[in-house]
Protein backbone atom coordinates (compact mmCIF):
# COMPACT_ATOMS: atom_id res chain seq x y z
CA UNK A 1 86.49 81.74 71.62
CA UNK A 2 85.52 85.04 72.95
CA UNK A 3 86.33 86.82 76.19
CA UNK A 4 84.83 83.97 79.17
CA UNK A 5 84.92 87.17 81.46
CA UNK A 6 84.71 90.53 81.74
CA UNK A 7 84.32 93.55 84.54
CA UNK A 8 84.66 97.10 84.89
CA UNK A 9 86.77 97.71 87.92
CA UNK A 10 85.58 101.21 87.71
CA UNK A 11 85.73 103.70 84.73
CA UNK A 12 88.79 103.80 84.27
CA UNK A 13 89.77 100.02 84.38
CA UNK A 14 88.90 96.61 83.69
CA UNK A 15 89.54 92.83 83.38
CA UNK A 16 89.25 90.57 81.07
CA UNK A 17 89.71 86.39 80.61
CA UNK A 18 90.20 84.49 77.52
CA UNK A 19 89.57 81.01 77.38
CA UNK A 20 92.47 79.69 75.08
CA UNK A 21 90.95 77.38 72.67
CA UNK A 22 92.24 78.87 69.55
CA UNK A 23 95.48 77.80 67.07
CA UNK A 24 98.43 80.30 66.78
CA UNK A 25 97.23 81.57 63.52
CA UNK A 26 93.90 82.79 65.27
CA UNK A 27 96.22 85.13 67.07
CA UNK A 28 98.07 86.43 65.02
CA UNK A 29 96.02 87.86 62.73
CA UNK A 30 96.16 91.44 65.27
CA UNK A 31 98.67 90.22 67.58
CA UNK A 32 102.29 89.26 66.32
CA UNK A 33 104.90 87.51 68.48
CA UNK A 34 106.72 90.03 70.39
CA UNK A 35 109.97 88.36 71.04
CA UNK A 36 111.08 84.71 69.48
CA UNK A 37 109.63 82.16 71.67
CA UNK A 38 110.42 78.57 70.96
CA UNK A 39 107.88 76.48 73.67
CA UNK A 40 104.42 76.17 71.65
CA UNK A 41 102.42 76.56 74.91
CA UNK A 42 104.17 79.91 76.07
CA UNK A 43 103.87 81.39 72.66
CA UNK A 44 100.31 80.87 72.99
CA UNK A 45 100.17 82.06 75.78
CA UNK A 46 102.05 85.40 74.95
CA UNK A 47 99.95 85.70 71.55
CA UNK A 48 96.73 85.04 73.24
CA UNK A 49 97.65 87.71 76.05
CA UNK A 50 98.36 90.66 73.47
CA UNK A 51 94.98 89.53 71.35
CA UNK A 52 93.57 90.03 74.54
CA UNK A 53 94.54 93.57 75.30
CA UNK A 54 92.95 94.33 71.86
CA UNK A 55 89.86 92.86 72.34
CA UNK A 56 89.38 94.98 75.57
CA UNK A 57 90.89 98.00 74.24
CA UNK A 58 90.71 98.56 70.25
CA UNK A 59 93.37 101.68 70.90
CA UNK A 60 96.17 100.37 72.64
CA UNK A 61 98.82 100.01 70.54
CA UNK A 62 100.90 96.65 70.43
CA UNK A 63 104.19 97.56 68.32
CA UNK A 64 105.12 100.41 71.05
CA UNK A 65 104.98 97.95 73.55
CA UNK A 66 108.23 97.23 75.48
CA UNK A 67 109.88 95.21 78.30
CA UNK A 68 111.31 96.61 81.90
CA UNK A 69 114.60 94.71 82.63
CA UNK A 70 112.03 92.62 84.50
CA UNK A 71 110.42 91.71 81.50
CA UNK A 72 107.11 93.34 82.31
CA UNK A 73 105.36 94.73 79.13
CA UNK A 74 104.71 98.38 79.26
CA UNK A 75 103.80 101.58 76.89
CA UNK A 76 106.51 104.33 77.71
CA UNK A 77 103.45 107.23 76.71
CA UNK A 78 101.71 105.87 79.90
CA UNK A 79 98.45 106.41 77.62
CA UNK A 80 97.50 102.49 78.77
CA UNK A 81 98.42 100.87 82.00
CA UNK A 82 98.26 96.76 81.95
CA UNK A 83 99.47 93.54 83.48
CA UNK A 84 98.83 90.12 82.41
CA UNK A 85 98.94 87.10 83.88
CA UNK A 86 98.59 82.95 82.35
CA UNK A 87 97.78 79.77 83.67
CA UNK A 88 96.64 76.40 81.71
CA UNK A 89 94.46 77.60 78.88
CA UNK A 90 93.64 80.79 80.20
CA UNK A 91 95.07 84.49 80.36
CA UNK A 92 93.95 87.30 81.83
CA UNK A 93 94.49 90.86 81.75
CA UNK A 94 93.65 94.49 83.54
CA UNK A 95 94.16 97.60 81.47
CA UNK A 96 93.43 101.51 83.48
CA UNK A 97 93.85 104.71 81.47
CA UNK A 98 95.14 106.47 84.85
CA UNK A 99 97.26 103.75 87.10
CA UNK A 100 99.73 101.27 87.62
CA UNK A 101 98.50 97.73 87.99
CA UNK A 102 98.91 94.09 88.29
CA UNK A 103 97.25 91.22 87.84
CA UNK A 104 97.26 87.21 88.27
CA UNK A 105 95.69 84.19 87.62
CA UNK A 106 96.56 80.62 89.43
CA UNK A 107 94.92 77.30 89.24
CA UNK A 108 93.76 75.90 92.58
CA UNK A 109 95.91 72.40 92.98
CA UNK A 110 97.93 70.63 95.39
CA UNK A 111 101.23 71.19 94.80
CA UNK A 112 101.06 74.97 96.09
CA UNK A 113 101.09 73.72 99.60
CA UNK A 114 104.15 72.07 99.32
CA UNK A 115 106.06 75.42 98.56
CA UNK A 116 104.31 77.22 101.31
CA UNK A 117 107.26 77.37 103.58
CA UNK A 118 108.82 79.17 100.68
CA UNK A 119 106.28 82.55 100.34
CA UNK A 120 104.67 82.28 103.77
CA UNK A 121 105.02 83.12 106.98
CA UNK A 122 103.55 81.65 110.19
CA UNK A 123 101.50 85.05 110.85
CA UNK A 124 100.21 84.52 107.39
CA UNK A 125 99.25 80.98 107.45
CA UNK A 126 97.59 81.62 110.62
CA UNK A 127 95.48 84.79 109.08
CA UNK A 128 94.77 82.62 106.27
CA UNK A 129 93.66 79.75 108.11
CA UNK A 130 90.32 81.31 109.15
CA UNK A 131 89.09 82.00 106.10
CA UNK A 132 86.15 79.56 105.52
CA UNK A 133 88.37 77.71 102.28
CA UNK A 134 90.56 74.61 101.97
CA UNK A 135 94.25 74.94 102.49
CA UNK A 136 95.07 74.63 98.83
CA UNK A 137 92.24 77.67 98.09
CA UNK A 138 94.09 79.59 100.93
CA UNK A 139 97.90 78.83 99.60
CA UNK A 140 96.61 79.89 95.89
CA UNK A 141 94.55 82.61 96.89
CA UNK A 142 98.07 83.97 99.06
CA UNK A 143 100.29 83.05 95.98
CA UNK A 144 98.22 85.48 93.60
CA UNK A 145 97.94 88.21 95.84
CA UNK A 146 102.00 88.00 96.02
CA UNK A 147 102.49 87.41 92.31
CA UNK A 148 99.73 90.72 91.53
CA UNK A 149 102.33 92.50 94.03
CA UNK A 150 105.70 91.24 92.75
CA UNK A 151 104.22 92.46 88.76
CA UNK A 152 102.35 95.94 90.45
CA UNK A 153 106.10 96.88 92.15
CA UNK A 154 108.46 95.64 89.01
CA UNK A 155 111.59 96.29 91.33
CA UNK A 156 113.02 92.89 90.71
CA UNK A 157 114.59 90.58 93.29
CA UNK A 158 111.47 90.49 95.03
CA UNK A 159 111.80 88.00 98.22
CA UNK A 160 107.98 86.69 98.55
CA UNK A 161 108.74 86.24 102.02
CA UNK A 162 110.71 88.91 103.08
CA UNK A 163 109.24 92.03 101.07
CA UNK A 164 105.85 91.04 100.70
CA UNK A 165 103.13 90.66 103.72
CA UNK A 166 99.84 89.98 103.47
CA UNK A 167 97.90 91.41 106.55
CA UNK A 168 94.33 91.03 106.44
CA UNK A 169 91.65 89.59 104.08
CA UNK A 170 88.23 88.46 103.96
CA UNK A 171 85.01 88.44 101.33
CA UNK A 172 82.84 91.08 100.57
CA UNK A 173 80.06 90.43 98.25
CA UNK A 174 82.00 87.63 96.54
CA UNK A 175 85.11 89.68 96.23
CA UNK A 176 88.08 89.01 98.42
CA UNK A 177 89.54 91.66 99.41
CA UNK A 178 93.34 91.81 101.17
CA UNK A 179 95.77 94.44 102.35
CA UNK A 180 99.53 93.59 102.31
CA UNK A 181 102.83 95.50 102.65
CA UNK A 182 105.58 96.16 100.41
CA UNK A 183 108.99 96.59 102.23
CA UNK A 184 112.19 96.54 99.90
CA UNK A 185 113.98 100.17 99.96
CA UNK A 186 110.54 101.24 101.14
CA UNK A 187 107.26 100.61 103.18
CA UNK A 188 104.05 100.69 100.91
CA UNK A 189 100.58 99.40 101.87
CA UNK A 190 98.79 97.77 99.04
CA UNK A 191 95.04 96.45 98.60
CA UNK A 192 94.01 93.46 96.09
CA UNK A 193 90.78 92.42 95.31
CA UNK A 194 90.48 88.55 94.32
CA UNK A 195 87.82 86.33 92.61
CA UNK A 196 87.02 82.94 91.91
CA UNK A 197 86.52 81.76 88.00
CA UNK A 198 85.99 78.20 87.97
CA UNK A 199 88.73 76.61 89.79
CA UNK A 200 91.34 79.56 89.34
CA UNK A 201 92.00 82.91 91.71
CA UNK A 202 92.31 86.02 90.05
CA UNK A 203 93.85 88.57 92.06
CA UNK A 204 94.28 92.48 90.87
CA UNK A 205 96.18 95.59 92.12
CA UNK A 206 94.68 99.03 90.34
């Protein structure tokens, strides 16, 4: 199946989701397997990621791609920026020519809530709790902001809690947008921008 979505965050980058419908041996006809992965559904997943990067940009090069000790995928030339992100039977990913970034993608259910204690604090919940959404849509929407961070920063030991704030948000022509705080070594205010496809958030840093 082709790309299910696709924007231009601005000229220099964009976003793409793949609904994953296909067998293995769809994928791999441009994208090989990267590193030996034995679980069916994460190889999938990985294929289906890299097939997407290709299908947004024809040039980026998948053989020079390597892993950070964090296991983020990267191009040491710098000549593409991306992030990717999966969740059930999709994958999505950002690509910029100029910046770092991070993405993710989380299905709205209601387990999240019971882990909230976990990447949440009370001045969070509260902020969250008067956005016009049910608590699972505000848990998931907070999760992917977090996760977009924790892949954006790549540092590693990355306490959701501790080192990552989220300090305002709210909906601007059906884009949420959110500001948040890095603080590990360093203080660094971020902004994310969120949407909702079907019953998923996507969240991106750029």
């Amino acid at each position: 199946m082709p790309l299910v979505y696709q924007q231009n965050i601005n000229e220099h980058t964009k976003i793409g989701v793949w609904h994953i419908l296909e067998t293995e041996d769809f994928f791999l006809e441009k994208a090989k397997e990267q590193y030996k992965i034995s679980h069916f559904k994460k190889k999938l997943q990985h294929l289906a990621g890299r097939y997407l990067l290709l299908e947004m940009e024809a040039n980026i090069s998948l053989k020079n791609i390597l892993l950070t000790v964090t296991g983020k995928p990267f191009l040491p030339d710098e000549s593409y920026f991306f992030s990717i992100s999966h969740c059930a039977d999709y994958v999505v990913a950002i690509i910029s020519t100029t910046s770092n970034v991070g993405i993710d993608i989380q299905h709205v259910v209601p387990k999240i809530e019971s882990i909230k204690q976990k990447f949440l604090t009370e001045e969070e919940m509260n902020l969250l709790s008067s956005l016009a959404i049910s608590l699972n849509e505000q848990f998931t929407f907070a999760w992917t902001i977090k996760e977009a961070m924790f892949k954006y920063f790549d540092e590693g030991a990355i306490d959701f809690k501790q080192h990552l704030k989220i300090t305002s948000a709210n909906i601007e022509n059906q884009i949420w947008v959110s500001k948040s705080i890095f603080n590990k070594n360093r203080v660094q205010k971020i902004e994310s921008k969120s949407i909702r496809f079907n019953d998923f958030f996507i969240t991106w840093i750029q």
